[in-house]
PDB file of N, CA and C in Angstrom:
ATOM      1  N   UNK A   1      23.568 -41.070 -50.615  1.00  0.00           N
ATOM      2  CA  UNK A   1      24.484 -40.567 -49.622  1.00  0.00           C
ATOM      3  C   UNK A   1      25.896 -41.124 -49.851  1.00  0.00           C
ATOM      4  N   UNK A   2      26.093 -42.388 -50.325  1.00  0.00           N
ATOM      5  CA  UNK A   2      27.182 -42.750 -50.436  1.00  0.00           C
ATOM      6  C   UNK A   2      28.042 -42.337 -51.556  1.00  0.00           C
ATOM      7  N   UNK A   3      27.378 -41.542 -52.265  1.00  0.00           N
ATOM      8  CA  UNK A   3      28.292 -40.977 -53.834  1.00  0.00           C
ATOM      9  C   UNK A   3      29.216 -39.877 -53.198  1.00  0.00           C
ATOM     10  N   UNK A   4      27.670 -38.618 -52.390  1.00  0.00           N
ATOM     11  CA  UNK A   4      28.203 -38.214 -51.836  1.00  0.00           C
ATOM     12  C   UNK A   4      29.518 -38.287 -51.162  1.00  0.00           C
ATOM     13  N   UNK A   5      29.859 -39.242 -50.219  1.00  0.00           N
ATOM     14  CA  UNK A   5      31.135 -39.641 -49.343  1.00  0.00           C
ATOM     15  C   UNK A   5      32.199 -39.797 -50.066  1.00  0.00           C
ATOM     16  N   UNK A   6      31.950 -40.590 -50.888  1.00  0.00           N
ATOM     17  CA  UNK A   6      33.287 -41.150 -52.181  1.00  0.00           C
ATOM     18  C   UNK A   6      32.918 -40.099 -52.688  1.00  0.00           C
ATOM     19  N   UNK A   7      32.530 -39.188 -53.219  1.00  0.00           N
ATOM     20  CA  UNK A   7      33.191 -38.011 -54.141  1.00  0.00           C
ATOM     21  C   UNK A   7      33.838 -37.054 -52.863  1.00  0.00           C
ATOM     22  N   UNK A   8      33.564 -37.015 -51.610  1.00  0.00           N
ATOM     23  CA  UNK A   8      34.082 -36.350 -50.931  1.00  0.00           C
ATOM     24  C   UNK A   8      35.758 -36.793 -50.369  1.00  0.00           C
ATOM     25  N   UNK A   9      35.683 -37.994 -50.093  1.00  0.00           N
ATOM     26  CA  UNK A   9      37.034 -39.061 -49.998  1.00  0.00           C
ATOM     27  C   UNK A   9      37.862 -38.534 -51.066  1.00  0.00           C
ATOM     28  N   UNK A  10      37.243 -38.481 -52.320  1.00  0.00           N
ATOM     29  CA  UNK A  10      38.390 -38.598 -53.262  1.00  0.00           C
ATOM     30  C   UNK A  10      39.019 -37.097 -53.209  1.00  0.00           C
ATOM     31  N   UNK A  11      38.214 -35.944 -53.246  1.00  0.00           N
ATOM     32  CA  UNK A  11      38.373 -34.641 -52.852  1.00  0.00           C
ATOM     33  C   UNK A  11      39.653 -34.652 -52.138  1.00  0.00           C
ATOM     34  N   UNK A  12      38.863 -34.759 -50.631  1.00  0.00           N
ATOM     35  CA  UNK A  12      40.192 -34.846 -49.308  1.00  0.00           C
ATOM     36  C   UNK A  12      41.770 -35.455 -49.784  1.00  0.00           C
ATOM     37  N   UNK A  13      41.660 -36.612 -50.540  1.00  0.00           N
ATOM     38  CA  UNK A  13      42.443 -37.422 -50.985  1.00  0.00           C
ATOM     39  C   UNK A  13      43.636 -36.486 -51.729  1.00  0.00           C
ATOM     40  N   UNK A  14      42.956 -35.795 -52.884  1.00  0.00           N
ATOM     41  CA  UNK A  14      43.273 -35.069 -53.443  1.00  0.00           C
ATOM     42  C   UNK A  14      44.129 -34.094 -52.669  1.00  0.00           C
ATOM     43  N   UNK A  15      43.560 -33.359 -52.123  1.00  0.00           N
ATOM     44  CA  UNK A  15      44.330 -32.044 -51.444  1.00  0.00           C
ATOM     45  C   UNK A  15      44.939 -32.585 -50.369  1.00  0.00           C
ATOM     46  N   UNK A  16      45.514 -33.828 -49.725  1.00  0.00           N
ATOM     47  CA  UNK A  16      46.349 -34.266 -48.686  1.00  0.00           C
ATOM     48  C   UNK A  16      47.519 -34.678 -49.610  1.00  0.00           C
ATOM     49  N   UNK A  17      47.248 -34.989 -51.048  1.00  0.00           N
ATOM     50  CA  UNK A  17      48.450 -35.265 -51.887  1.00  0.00           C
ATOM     51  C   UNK A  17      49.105 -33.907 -52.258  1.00  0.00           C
ATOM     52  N   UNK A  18      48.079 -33.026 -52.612  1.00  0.00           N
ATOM     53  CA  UNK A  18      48.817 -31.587 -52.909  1.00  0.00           C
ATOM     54  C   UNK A  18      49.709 -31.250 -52.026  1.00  0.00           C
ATOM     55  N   UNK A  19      48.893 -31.467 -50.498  1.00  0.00           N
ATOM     56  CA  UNK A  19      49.289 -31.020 -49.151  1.00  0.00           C
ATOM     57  C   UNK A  19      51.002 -31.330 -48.832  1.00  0.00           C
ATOM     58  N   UNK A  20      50.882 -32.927 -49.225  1.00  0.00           N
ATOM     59  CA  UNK A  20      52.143 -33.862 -48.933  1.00  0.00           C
ATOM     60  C   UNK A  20      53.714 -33.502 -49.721  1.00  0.00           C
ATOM     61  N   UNK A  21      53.179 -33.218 -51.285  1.00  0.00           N
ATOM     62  CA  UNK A  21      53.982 -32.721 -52.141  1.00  0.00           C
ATOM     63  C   UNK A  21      54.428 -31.521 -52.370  1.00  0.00           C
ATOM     64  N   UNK A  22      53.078 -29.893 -52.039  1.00  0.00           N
ATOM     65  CA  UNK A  22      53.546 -28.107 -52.305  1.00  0.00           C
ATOM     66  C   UNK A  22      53.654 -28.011 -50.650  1.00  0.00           C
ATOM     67  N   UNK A  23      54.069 -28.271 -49.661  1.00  0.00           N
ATOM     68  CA  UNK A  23      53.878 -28.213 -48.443  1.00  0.00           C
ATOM     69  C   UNK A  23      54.116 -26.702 -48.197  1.00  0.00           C
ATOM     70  N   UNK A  24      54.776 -25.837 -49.034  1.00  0.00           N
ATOM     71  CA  UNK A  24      55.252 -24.435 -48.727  1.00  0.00           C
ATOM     72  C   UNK A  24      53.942 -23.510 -49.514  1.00  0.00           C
ATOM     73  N   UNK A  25      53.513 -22.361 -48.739  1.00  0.00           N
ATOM     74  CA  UNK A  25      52.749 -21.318 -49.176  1.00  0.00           C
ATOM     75  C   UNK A  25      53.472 -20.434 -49.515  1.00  0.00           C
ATOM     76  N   UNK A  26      54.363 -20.152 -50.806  1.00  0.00           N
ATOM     77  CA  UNK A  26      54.382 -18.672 -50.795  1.00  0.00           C
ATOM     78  C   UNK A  26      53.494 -17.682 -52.262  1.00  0.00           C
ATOM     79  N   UNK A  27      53.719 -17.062 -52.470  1.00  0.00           N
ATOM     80  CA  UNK A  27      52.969 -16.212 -53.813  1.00  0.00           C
ATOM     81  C   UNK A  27      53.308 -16.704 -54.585  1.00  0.00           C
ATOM     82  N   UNK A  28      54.223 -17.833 -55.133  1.00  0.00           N
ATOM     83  CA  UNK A  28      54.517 -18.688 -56.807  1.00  0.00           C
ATOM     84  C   UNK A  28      53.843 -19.636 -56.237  1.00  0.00           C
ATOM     85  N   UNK A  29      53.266 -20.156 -55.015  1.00  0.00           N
ATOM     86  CA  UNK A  29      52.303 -21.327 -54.717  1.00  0.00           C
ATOM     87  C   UNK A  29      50.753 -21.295 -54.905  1.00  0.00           C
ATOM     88  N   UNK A  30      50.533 -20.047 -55.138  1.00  0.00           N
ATOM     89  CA  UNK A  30      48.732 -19.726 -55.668  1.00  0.00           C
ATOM     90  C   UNK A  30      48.969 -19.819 -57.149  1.00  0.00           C
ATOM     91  N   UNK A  31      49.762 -20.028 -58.383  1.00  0.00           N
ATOM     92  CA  UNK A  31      50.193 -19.993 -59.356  1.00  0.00           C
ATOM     93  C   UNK A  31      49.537 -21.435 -59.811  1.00  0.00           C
ATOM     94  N   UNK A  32      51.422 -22.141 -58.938  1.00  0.00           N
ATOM     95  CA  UNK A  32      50.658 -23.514 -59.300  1.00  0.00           C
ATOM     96  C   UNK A  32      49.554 -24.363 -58.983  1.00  0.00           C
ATOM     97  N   UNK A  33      49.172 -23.781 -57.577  1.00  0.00           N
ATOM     98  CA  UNK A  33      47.659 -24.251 -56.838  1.00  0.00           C
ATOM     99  C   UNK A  33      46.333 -24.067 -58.125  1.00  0.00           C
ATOM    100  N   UNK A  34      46.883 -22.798 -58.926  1.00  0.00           N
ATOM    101  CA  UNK A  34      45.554 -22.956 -60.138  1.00  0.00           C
ATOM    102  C   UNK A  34      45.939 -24.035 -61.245  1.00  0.00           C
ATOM    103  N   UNK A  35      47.408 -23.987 -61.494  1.00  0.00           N
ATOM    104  CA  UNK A  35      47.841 -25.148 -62.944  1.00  0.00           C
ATOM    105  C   UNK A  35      47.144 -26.423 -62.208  1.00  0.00           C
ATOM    106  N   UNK A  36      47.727 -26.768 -60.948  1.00  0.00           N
ATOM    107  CA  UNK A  36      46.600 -27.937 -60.658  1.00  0.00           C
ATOM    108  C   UNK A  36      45.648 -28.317 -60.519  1.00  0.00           C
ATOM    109  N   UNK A  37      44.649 -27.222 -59.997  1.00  0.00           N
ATOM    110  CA  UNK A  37      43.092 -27.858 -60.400  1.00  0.00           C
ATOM    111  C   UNK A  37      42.876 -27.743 -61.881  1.00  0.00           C
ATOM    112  N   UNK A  38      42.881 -26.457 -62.529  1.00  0.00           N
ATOM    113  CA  UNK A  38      42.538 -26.483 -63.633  1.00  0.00           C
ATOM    114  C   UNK A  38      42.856 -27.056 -64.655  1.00  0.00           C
ATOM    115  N   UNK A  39      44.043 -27.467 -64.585  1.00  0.00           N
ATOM    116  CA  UNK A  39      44.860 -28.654 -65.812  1.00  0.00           C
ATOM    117  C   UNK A  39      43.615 -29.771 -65.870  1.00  0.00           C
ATOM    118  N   UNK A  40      43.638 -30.377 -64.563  1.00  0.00           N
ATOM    119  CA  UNK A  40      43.202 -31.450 -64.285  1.00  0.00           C
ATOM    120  C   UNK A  40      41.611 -31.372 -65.063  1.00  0.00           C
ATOM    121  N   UNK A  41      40.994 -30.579 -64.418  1.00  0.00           N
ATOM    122  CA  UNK A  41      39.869 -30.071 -65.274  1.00  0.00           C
ATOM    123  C   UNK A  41      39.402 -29.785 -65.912  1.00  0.00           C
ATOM    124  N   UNK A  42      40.047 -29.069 -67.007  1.00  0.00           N
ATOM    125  CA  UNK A  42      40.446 -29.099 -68.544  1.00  0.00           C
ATOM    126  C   UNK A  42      40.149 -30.417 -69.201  1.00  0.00           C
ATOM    127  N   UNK A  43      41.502 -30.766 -68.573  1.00  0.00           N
ATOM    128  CA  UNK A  43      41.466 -32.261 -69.370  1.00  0.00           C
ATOM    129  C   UNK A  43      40.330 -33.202 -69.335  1.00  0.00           C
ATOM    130  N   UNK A  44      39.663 -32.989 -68.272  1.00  0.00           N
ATOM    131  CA  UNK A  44      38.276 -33.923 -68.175  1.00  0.00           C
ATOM    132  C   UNK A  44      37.088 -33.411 -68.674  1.00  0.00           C
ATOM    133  N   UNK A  45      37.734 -32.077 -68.814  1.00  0.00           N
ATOM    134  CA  UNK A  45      36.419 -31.871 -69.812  1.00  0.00           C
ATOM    135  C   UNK A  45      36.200 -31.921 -71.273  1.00  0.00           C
ATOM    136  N   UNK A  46      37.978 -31.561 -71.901  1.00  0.00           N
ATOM    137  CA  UNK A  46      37.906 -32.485 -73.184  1.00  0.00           C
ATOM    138  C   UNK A  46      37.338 -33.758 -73.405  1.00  0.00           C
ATOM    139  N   UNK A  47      37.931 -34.471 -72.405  1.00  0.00           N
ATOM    140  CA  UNK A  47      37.785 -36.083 -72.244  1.00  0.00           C
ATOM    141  C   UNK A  47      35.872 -36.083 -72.459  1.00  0.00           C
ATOM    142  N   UNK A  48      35.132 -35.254 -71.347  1.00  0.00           N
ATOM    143  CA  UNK A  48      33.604 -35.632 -71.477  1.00  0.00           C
ATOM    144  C   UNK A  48      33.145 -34.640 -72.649  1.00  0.00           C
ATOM    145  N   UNK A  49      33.616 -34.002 -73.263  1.00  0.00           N
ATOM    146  CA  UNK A  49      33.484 -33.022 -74.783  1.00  0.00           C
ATOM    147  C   UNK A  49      33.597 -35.004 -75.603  1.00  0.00           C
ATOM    148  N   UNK A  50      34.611 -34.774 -75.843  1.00  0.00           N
ATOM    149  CA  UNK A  50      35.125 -36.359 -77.164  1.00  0.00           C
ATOM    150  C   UNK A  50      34.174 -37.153 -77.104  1.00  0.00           C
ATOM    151  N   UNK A  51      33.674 -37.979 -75.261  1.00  0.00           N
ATOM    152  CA  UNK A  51      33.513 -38.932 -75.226  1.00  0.00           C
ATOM    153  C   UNK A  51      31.728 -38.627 -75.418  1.00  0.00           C
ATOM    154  N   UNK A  52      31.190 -37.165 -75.511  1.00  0.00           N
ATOM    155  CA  UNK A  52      29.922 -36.931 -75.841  1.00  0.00           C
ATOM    156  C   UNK A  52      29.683 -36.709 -76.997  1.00  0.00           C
ATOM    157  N   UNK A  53      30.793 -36.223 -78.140  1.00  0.00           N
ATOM    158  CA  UNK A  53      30.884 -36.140 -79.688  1.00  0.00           C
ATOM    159  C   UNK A  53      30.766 -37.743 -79.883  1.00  0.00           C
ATOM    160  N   UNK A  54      31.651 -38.362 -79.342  1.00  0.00           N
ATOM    161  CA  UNK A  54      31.365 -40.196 -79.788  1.00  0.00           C
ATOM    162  C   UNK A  54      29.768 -40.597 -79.660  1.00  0.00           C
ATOM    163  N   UNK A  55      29.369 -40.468 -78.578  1.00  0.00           N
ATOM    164  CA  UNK A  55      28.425 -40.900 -77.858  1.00  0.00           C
ATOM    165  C   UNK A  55      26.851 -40.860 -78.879  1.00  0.00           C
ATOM    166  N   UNK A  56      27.060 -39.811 -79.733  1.00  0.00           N
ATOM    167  CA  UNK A  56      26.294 -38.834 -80.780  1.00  0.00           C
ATOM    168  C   UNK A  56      26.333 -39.607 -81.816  1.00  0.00           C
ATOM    169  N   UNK A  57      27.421 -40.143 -82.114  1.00  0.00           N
ATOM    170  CA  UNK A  57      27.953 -40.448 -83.309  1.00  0.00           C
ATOM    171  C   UNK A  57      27.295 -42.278 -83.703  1.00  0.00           C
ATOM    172  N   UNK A  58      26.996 -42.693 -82.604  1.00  0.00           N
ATOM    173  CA  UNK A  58      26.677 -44.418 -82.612  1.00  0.00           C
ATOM    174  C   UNK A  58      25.204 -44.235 -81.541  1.00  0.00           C
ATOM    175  N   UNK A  59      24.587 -45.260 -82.325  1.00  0.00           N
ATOM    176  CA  UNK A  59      23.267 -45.742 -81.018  1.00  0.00           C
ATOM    177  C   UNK A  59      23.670 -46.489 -80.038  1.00  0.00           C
ATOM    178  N   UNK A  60      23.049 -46.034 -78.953  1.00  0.00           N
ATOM    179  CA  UNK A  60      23.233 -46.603 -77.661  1.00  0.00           C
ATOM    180  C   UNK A  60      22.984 -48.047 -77.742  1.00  0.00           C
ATOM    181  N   UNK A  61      21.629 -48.095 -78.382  1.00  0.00           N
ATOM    182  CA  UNK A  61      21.203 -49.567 -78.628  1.00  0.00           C
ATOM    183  C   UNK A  61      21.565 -50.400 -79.806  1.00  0.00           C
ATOM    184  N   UNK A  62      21.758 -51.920 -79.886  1.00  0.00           N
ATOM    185  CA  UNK A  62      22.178 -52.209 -81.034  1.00  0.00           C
ATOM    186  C   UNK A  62      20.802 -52.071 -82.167  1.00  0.00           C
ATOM    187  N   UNK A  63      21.141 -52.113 -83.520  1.00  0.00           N
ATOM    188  CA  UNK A  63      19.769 -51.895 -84.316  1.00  0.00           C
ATOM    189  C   UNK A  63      19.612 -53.332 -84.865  1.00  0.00           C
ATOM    190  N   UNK A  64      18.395 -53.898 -84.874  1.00  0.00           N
ATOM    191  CA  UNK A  64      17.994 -55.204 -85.413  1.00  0.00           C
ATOM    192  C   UNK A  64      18.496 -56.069 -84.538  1.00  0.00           C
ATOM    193  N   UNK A  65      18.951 -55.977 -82.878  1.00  0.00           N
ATOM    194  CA  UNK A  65      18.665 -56.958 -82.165  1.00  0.00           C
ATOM    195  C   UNK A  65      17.752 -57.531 -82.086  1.00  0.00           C
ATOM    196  N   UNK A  66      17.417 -58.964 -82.015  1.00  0.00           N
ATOM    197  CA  UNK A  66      16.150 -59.653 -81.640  1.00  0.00           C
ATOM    198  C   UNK A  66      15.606 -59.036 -80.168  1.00  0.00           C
ATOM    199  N   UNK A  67      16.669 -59.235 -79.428  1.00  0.00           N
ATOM    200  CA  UNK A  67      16.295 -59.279 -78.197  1.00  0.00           C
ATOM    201  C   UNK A  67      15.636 -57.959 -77.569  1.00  0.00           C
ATOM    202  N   UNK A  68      16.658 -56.907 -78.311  1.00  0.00           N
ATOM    203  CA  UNK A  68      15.264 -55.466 -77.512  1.00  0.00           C
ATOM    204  C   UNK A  68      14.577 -55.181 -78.756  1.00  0.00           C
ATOM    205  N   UNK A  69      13.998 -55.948 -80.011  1.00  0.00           N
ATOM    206  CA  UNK A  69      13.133 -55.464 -81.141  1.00  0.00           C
ATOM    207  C   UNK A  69      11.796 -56.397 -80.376  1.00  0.00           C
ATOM    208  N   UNK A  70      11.395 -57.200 -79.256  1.00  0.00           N
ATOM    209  CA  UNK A  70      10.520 -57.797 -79.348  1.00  0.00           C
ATOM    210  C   UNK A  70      10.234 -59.030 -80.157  1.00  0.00           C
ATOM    211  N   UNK A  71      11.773 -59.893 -80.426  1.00  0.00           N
ATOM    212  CA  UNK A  71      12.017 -60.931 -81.223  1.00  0.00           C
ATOM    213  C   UNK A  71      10.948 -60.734 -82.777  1.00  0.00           C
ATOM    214  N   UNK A  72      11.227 -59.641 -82.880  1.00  0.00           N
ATOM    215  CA  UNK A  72      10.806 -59.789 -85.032  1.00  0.00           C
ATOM    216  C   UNK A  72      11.648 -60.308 -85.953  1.00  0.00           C
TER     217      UNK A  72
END
């Protein structure tokens, strides 16, 4: 429940800053209302694209640790 809340906080958060800064509605304001979510979103999805090409690229675990091989 609590992810829930904090992902909802940050939401609200979000659109009271939009709120504070585009305070005017007119028809060039549904324009930039999309450059701003979607920029934003874009970019994080490159970001989780890269950071899942990396992720691929190396083992999670180290190899020939003692400690998760069962000390061999």
């Amino acid at each position: 429940m609590l992810p829930k809340i904090a992902m909802w906080l940050i939401f609200m958060r979000l659109v009271d800053l939009y709120w504070m800064t585009r305070p005017e509605f007119t028809s060039r304001a549904r324009a930039y209302l999309a450059g701003h979510c979607f920029c934003p979103l874009a970019l994080g999805g490159l970001w989780l694209g890269f950071f899942a090409f990396n992720l691929k690229q190396m083992p999670l675990l180290p190899l020939g640790d003692p400690k998760t091989c069962g000390g061999h």
